[in-house]
Protein backbone atom coordinates (compact mmCIF):
# COMPACT_ATOMS: atom_id res chain seq x y z
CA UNK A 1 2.27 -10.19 70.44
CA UNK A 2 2.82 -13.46 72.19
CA UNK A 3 5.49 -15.44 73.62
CA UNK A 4 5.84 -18.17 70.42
CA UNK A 5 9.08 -19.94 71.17
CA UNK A 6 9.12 -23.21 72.80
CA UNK A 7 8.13 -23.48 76.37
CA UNK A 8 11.34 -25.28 77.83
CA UNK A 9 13.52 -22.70 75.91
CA UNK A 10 11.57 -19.70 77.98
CA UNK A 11 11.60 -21.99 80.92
CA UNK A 12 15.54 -22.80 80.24
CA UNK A 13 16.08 -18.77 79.94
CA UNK A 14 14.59 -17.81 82.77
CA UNK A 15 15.98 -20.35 85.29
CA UNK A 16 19.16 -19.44 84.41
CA UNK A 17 18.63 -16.11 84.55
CA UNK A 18 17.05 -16.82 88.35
CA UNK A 19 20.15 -18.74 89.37
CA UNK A 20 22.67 -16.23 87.55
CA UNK A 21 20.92 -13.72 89.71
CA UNK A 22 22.30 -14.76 92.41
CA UNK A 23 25.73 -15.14 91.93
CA UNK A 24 28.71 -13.08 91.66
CA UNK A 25 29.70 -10.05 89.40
CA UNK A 26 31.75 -12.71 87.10
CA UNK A 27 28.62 -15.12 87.74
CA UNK A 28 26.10 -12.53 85.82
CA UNK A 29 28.77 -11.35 83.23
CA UNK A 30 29.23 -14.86 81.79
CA UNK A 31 25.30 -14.79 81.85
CA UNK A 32 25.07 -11.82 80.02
CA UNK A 33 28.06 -12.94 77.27
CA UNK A 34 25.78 -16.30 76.41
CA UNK A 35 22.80 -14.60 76.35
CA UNK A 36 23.52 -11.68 74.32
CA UNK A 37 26.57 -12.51 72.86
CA UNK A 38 25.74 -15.98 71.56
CA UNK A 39 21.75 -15.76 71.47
CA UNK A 40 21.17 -12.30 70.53
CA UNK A 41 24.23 -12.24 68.18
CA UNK A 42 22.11 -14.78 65.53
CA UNK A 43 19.78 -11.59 65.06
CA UNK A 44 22.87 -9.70 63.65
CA UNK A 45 24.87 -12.81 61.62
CA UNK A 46 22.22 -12.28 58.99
CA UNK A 47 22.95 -9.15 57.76
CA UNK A 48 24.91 -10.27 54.80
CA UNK A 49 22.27 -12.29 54.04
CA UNK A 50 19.88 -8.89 53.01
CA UNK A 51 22.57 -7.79 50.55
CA UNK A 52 23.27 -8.00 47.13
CA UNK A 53 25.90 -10.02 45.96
CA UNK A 54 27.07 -6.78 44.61
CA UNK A 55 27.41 -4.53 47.11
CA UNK A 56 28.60 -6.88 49.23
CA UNK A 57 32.12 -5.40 49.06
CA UNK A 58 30.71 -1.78 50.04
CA UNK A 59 28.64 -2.99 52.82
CA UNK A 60 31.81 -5.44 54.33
CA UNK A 61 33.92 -2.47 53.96
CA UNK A 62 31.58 0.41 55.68
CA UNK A 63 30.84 -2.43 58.42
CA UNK A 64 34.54 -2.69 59.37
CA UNK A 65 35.28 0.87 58.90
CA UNK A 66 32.62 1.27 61.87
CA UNK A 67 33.22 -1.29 63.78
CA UNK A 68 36.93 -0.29 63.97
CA UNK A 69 36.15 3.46 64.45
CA UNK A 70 33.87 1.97 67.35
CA UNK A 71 36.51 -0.26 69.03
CA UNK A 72 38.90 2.78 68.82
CA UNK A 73 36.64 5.40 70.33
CA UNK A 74 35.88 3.18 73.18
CA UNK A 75 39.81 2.33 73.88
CA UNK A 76 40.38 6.33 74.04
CA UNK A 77 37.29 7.71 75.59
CA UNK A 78 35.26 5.05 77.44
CA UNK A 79 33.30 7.81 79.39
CA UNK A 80 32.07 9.40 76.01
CA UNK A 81 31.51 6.34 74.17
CA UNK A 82 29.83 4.28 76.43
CA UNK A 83 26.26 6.78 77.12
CA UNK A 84 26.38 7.03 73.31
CA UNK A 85 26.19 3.55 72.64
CA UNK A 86 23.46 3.56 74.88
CA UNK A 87 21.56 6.60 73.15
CA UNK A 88 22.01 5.09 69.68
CA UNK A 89 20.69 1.48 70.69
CA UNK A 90 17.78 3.26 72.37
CA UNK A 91 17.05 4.40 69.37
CA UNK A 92 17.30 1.52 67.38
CA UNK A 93 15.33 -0.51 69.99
CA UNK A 94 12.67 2.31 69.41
CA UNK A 95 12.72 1.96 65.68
CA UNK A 96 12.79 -1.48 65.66
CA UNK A 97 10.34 -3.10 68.26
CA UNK A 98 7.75 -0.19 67.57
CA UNK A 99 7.89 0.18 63.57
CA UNK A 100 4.28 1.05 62.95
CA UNK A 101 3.98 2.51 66.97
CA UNK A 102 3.75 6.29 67.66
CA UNK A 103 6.75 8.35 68.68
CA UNK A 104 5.88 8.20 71.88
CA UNK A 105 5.30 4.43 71.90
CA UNK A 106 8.80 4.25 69.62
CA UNK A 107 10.84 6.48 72.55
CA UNK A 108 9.34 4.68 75.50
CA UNK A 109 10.20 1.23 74.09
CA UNK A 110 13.92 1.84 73.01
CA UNK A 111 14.36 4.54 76.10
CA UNK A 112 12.40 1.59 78.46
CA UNK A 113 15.18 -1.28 76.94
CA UNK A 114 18.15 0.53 78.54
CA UNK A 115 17.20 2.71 81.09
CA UNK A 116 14.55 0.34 83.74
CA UNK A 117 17.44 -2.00 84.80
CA UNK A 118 18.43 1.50 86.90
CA UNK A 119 14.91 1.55 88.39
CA UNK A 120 15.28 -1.04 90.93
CA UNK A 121 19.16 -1.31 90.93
CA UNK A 122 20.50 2.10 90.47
CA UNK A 123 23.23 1.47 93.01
CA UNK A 124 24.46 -2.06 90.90
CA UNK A 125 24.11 -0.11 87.53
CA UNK A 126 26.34 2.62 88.85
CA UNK A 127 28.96 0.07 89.16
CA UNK A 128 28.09 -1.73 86.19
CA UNK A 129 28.52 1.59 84.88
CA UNK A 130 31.78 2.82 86.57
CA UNK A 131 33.68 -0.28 85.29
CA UNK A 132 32.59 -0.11 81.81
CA UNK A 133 34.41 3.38 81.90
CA UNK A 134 31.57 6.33 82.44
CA UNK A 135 33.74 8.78 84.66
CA UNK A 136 32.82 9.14 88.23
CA UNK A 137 31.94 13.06 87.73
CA UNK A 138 29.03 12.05 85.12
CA UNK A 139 27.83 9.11 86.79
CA UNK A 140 25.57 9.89 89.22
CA UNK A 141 23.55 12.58 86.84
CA UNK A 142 23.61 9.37 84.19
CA UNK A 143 22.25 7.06 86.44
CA UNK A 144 19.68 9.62 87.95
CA UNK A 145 18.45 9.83 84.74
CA UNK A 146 17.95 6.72 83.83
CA UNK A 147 16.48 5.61 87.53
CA UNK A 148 13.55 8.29 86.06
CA UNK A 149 13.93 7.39 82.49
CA UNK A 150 13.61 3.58 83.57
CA UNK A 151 10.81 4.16 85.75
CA UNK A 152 8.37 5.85 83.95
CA UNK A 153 8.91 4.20 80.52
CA UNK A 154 8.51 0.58 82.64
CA UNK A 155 5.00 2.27 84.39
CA UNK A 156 3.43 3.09 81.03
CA UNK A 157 4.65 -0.12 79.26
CA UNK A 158 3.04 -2.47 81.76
CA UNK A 159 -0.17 -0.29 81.55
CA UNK A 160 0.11 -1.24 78.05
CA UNK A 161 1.18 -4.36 78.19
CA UNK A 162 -2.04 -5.16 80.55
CA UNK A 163 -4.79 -2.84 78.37
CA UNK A 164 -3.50 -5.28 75.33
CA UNK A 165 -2.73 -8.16 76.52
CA UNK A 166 0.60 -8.26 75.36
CA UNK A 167 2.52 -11.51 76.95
CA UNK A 168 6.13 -10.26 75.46
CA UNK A 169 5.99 -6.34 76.29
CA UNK A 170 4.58 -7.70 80.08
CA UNK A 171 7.57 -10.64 80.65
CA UNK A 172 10.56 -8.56 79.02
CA UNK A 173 9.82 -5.45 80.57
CA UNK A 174 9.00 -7.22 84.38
CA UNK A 175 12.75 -9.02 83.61
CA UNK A 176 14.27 -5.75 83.39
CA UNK A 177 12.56 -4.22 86.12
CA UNK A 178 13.00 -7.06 88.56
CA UNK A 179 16.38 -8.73 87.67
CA UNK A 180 19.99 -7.46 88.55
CA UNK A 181 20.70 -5.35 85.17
CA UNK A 182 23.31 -7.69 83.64
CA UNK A 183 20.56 -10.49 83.79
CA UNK A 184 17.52 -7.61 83.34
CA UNK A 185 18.79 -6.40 80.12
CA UNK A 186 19.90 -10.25 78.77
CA UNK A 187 16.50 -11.14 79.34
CA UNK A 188 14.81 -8.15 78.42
CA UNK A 189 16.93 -7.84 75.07
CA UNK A 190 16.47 -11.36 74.47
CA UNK A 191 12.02 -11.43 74.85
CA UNK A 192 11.68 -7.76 73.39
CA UNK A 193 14.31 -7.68 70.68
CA UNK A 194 16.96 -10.14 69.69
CA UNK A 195 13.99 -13.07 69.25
CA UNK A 196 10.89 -11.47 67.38
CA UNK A 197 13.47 -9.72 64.96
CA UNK A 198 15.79 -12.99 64.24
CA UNK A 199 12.36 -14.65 63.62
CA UNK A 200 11.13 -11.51 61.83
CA UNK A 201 14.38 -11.49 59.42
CA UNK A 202 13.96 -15.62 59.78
CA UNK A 203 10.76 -14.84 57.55
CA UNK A 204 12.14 -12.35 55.79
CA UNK A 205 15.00 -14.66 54.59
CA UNK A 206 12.57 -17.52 53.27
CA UNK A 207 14.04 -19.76 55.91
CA UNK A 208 11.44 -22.24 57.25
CA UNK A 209 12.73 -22.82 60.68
CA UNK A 210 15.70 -21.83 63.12
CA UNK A 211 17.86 -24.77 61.65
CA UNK A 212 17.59 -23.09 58.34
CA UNK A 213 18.21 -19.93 59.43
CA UNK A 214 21.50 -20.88 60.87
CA UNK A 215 22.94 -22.89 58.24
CA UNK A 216 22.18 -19.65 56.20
CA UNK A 217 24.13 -17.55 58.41
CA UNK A 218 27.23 -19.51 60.34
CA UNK A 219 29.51 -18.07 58.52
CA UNK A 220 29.04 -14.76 59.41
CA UNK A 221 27.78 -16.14 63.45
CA UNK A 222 31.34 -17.56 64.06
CA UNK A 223 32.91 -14.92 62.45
CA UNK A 224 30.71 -12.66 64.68
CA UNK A 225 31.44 -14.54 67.73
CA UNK A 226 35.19 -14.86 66.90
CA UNK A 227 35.89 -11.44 66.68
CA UNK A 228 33.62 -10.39 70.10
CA UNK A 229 35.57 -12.86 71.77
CA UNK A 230 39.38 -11.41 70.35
CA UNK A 231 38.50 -7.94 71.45
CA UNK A 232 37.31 -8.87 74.56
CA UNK A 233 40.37 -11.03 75.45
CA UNK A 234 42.56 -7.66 74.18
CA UNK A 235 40.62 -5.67 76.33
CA UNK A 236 40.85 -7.66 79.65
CA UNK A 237 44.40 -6.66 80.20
CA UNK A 238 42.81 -3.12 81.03
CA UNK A 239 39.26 -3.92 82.48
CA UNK A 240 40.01 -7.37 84.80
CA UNK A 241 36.55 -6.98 85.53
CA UNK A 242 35.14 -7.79 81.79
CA UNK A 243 32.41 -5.28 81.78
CA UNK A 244 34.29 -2.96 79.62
CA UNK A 245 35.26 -5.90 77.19
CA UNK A 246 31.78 -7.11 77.01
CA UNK A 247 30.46 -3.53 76.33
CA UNK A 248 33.38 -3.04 73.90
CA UNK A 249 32.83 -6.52 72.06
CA UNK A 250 29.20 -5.69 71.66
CA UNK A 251 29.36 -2.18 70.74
CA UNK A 252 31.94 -3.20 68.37
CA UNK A 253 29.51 -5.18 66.20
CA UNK A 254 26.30 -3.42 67.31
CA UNK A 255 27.32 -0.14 65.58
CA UNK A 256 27.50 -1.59 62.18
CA UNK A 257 24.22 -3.28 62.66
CA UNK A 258 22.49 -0.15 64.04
CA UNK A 259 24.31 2.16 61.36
CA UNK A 260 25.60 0.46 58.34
CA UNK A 261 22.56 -2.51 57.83
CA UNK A 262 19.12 0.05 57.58
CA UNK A 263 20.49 1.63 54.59
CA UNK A 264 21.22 -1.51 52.38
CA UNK A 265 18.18 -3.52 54.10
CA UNK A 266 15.52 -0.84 52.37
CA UNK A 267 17.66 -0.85 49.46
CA UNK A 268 17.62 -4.74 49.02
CA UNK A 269 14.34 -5.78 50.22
CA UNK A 270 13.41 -6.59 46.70
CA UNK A 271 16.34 -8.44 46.11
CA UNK A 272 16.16 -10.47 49.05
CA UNK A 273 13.10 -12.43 48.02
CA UNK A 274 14.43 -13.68 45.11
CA UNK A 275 17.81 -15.30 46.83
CA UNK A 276 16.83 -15.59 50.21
CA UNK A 277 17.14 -19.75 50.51
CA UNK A 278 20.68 -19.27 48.98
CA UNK A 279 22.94 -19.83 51.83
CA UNK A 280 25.70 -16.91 53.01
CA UNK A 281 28.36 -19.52 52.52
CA UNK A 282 27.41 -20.13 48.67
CA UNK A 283 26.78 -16.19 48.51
CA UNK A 284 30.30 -15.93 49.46
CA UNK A 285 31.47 -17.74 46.73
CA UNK A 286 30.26 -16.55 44.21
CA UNK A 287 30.58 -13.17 44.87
């Protein structure tokens, strides 16, 4: 696999991410809000766009449901809610970025995703960590964990990463290795993730470039972003920091993708060819 986007865009990405580095807690948060929530979020906006007209009532329905059940978990029990979030988007990482890879290969790449920013930066995690609400009785065995978790996943990546040649596996897993873990894992979800599957479901949707693709799915985008953005201005009244409101806003529309989405994306991939130029917005209408 190869790095395909455009050169300046990589070379935008990452000197951003090199100056971000640098700065302040508030500096890498707003970092890690563009990158994830306004890049990596386009990945997501499609999932409307898989459905049938005809279920799209079931599918809007179960995706609030969860979403709300999320948002409401994580305002009563931060400290349980947070480490599973993280389980359940190793696990969709794994599933995703490795479909045809062994278990191993599936485990290592979701487990590698969310645990190597602790490698190098346990200490900055921890706090990362601590202010997203994971209780301070927990936290060291959590971030002990993933120090070992992120370490040897990372090792036998770049082994494999170098034995293949792969360009995307090598620069996405040395970005969350190397860089503070707000900017590690926008980086890192960005090269391994968010890109090759918005340009996977890109093709999927019959859309010919990027442009397409978005005039497909704005709706849904802005509704996306609208909604990360309310929860996380709710939430700042308790967390001045912002972590927890940017893990809250994400999880809160993560869950739905990671949960609700699989199950009506094998059950519409035959459907999807058929409509896929057909914009969200004239979807919409006539459902």
């Amino acid at each position: 696999m190869t790095l395909r986007a455009p050169a300046w865009g990589w070379s935008a990405l990452l000197g951003a991410a090199t100056a971000a580095s640098f700065g302040s807690l508030p500096v890498q948060l707003a970092f890690a809000i563009v990158a994830i929530g306004m890049v990596g979020m386009a990945h997501g906006a499609s999932d409307l766009a898989i459905v049938p007209n005809e279920r799209h009532a079931v599918f809007l329905v179960l995706y609030g449901l969860v979403a709300t059940v999320c948002l409401l978990w994580w305002l009563a029990e931060p400290a349980v809610a947070l480490p599973a979030f993280l389980i359940a988007s190793a696990i969709h990482f794994g599933l995703e970025d490795a479909p045809g890879g062994t278990v191993i290969e599936k485990i290592a790449r979701g487990a590698s995703l969310v645990a190597t920013p602790a490698a190098l930066h346990s200490v900055a995690l921890a706090d990362i960590l601590r202010l997203g609400g994971i209780s301070p009785q927990t936290l060291p065995a959590i971030v002990g964990t993933m120090v070992v978790v992120g370490a040897v996943t990372a090792g036998g990546l770049m082994f494999v990463a170098f034995a293949h040649g792969d360009r995307r596996l090598l620069a996405g897993t040395t970005a969350l290795l190397i860089l503070p873990p707000l900017i590690g894992f926008s980086v890192g979800f960005l090269i391994l993730h968010a890109v090759p599957q918005t340009d996977e479901r890109r093709r999927q949707l019959g859309c010919a470039d990027y442009r397409a693709y978005l005039r497909a799915t704005w709706p849904i985008l802005l509704a996306a972003v609208m909604l990360a953005g309310l929860v996380g201005v709710l939430l700042l009244r308790r967390d001045p920091s912002g972590v927890r409101s940017l893990f809250a806003a994400i999880a809160a529309l993560a869950m739905p993708h990671l949960l609700v989405t699989p199950w009506f994306d094998r059950r519409a991939a035959s459907a999807v060819r058929s409509r896929a130029t057909v914009p969200i917005a004239d979807r919409l209408g006539a459902s």
